[in-house]
C-alpha atoms as a PDB file:
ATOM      1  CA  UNK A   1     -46.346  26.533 209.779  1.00  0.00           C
ATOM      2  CA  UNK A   2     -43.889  28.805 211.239  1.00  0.00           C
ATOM      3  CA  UNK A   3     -40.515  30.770 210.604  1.00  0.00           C
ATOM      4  CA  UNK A   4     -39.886  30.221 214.442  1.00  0.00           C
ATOM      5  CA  UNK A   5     -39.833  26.269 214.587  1.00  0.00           C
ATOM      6  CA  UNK A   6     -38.500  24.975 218.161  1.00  0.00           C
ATOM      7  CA  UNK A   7     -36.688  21.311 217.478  1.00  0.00           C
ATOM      8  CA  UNK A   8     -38.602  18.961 214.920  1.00  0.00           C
ATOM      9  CA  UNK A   9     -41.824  18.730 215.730  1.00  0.00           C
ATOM     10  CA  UNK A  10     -41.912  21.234 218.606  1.00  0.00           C
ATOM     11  CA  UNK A  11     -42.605  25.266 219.443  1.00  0.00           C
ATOM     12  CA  UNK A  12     -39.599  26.889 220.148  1.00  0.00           C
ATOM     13  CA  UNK A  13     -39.770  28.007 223.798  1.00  0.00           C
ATOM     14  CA  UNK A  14     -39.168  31.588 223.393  1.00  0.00           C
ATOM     15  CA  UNK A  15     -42.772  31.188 221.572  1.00  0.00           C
ATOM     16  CA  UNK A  16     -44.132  30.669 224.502  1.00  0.00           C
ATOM     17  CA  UNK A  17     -46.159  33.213 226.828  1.00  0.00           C
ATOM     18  CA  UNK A  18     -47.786  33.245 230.317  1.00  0.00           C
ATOM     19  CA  UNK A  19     -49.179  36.426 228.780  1.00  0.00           C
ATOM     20  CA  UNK A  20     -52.017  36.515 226.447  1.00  0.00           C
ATOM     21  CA  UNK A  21     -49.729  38.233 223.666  1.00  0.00           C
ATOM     22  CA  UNK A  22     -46.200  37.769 222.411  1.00  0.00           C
ATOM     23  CA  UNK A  23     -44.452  40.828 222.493  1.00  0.00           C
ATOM     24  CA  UNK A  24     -43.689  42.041 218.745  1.00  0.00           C
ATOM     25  CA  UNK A  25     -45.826  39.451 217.131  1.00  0.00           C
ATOM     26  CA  UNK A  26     -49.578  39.215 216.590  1.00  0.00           C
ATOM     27  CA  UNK A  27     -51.925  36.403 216.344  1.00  0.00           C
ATOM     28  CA  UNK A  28     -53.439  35.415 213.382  1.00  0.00           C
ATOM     29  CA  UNK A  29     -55.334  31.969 214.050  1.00  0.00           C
ATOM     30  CA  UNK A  30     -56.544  30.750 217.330  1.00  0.00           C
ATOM     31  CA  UNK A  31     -55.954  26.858 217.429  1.00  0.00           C
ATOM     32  CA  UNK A  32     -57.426  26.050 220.584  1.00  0.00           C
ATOM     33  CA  UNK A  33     -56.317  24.715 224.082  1.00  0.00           C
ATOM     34  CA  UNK A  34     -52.902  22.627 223.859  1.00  0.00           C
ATOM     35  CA  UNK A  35     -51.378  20.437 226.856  1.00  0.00           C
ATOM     36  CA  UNK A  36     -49.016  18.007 227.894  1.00  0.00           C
ATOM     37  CA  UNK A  37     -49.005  15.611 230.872  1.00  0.00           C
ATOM     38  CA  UNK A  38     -47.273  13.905 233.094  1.00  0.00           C
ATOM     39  CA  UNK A  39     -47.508  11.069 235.873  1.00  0.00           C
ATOM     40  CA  UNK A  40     -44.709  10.397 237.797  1.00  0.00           C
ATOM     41  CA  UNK A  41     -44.393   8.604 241.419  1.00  0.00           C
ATOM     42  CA  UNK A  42     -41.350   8.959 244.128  1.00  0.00           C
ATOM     43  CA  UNK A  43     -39.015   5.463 243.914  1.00  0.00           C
ATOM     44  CA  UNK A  44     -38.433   4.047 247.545  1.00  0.00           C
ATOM     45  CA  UNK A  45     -34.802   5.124 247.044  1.00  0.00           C
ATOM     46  CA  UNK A  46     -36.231   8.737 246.650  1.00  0.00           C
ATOM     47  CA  UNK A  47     -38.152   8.858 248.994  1.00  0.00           C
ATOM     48  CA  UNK A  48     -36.288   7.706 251.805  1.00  0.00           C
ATOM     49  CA  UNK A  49     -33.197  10.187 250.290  1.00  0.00           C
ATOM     50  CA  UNK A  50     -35.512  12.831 250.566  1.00  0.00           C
ATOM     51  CA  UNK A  51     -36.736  11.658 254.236  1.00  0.00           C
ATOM     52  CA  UNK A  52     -33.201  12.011 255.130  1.00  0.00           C
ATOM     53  CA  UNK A  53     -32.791  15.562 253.401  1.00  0.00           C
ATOM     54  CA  UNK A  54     -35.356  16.454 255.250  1.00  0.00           C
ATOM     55  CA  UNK A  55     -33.745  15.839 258.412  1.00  0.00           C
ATOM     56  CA  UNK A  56     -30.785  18.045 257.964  1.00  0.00           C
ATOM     57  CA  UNK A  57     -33.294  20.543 256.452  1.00  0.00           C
ATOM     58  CA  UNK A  58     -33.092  23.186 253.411  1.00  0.00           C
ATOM     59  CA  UNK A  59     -34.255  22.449 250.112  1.00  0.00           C
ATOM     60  CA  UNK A  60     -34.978  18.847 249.382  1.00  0.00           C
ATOM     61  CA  UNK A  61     -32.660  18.428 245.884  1.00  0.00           C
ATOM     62  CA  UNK A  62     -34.047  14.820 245.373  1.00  0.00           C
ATOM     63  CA  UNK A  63     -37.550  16.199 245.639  1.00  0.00           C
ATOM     64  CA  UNK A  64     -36.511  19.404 243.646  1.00  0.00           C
ATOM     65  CA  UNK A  65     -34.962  17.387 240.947  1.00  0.00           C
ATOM     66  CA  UNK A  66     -38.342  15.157 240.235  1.00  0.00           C
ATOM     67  CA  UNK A  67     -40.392  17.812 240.451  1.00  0.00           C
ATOM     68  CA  UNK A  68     -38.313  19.655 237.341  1.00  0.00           C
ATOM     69  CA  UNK A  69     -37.864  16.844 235.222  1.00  0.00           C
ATOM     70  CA  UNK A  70     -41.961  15.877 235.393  1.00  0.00           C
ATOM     71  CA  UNK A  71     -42.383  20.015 234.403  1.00  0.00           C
ATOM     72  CA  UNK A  72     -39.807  19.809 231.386  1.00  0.00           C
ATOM     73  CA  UNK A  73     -41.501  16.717 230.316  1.00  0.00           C
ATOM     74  CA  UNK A  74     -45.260  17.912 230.631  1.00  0.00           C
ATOM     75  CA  UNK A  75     -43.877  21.681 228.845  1.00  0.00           C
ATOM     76  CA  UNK A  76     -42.298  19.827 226.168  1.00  0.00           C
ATOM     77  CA  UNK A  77     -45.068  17.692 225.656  1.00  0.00           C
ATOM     78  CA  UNK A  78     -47.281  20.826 225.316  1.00  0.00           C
ATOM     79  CA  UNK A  79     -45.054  22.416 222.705  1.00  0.00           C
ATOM     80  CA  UNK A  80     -45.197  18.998 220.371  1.00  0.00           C
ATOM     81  CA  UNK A  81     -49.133  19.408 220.950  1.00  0.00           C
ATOM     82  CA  UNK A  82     -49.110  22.847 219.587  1.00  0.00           C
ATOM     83  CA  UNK A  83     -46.974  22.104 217.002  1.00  0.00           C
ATOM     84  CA  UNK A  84     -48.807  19.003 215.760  1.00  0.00           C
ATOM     85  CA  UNK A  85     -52.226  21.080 215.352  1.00  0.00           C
ATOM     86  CA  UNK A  86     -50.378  24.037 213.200  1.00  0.00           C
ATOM     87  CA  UNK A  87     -48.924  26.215 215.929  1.00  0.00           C
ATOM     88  CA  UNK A  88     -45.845  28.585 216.393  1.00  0.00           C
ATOM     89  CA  UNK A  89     -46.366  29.919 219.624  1.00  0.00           C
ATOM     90  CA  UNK A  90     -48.441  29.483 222.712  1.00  0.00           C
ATOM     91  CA  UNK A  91     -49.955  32.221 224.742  1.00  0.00           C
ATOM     92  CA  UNK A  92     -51.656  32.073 228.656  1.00  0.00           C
ATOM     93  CA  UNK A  93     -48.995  29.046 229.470  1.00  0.00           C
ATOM     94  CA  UNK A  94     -49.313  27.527 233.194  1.00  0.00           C
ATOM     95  CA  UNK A  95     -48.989  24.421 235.310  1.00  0.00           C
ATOM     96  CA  UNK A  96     -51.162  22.479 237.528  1.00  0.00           C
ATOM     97  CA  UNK A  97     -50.452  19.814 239.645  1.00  0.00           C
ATOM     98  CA  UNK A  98     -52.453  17.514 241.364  1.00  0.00           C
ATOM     99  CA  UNK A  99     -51.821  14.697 243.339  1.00  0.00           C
ATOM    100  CA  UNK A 100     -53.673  11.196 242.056  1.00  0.00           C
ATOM    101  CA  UNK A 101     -53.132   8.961 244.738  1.00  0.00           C
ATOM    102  CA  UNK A 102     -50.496   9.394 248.090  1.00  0.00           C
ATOM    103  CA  UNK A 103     -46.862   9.716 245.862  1.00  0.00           C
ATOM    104  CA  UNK A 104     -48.255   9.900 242.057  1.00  0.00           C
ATOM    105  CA  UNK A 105     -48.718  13.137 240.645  1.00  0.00           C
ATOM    106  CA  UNK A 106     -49.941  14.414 237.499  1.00  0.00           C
ATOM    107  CA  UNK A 107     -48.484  17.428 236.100  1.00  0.00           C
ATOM    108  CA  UNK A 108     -49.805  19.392 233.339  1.00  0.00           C
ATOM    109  CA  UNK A 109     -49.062  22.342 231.404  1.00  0.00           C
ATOM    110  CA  UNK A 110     -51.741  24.113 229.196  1.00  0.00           C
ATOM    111  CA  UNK A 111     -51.937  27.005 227.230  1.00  0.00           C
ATOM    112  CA  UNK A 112     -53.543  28.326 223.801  1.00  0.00           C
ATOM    113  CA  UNK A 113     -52.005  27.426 220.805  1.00  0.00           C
ATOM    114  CA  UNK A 114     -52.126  30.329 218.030  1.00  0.00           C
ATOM    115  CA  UNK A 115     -50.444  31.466 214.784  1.00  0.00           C
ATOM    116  CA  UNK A 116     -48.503  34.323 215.251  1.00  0.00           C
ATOM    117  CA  UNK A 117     -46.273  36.461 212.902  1.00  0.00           C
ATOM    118  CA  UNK A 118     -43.713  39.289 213.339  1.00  0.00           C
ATOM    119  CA  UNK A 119     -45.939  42.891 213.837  1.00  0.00           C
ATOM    120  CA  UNK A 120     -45.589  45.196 211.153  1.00  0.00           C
END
């Protein structure tokens, strides 16, 4: 596994890369595409809060809120993924969301699990 373990069972997250390398490391096993998703819907007490923020305008904190804790969630889940197939980093990380039906969204974070270790 990996000198660079996140908590049990995860990838730590400075292991992790929108970029297709990690600076000062180099890959040395591919392990394929990782993700982690996430479904979440709006309560009725949400979304009338956020009806009302959006009345007085400006960012929409209940809205805001949601929206982080379902990317945490789907990231973390990622990192588990990657660790659970032999992986110590991932490289070309991103998000996509897409809404399943009006108020459900999935969220999902992908990337490329790999083996990395410190450049010479």
């Amino acid at each position: 596994m990996s000198n660079y373990p996140g908590t049990a069972g995860t990838v730590a997250h400075n292991m992790v890369t929108t970029q297709f390398e990690l600076d000062g490391f180099r890959v040395v096993r591919t392990l394929g595409v990782v993700r982690g998703i996430t479904v979440r819907s709006r309560s009725i007490f949400g979304t009338i809060g956020a009806g009302l923020q959006t009345l007085v305008g400006g960012n929409i904190t209940l809205l805001t809120n949601l929206c982080e804790k379902t990317r945490v969630e789907a990231f973390d889940l990622m990192l588990q993924h990657a660790a659970q197939i032999g992986g110590n980093a991932v490289v070309g990380a991103r998000y996509d969301a897409t809404e399943v039906m009006q108020g459900v969204t999935e969220v999902l974070a992908y990337g490329t699990a790999v083996v990395v270790e410190p450049s010479r």
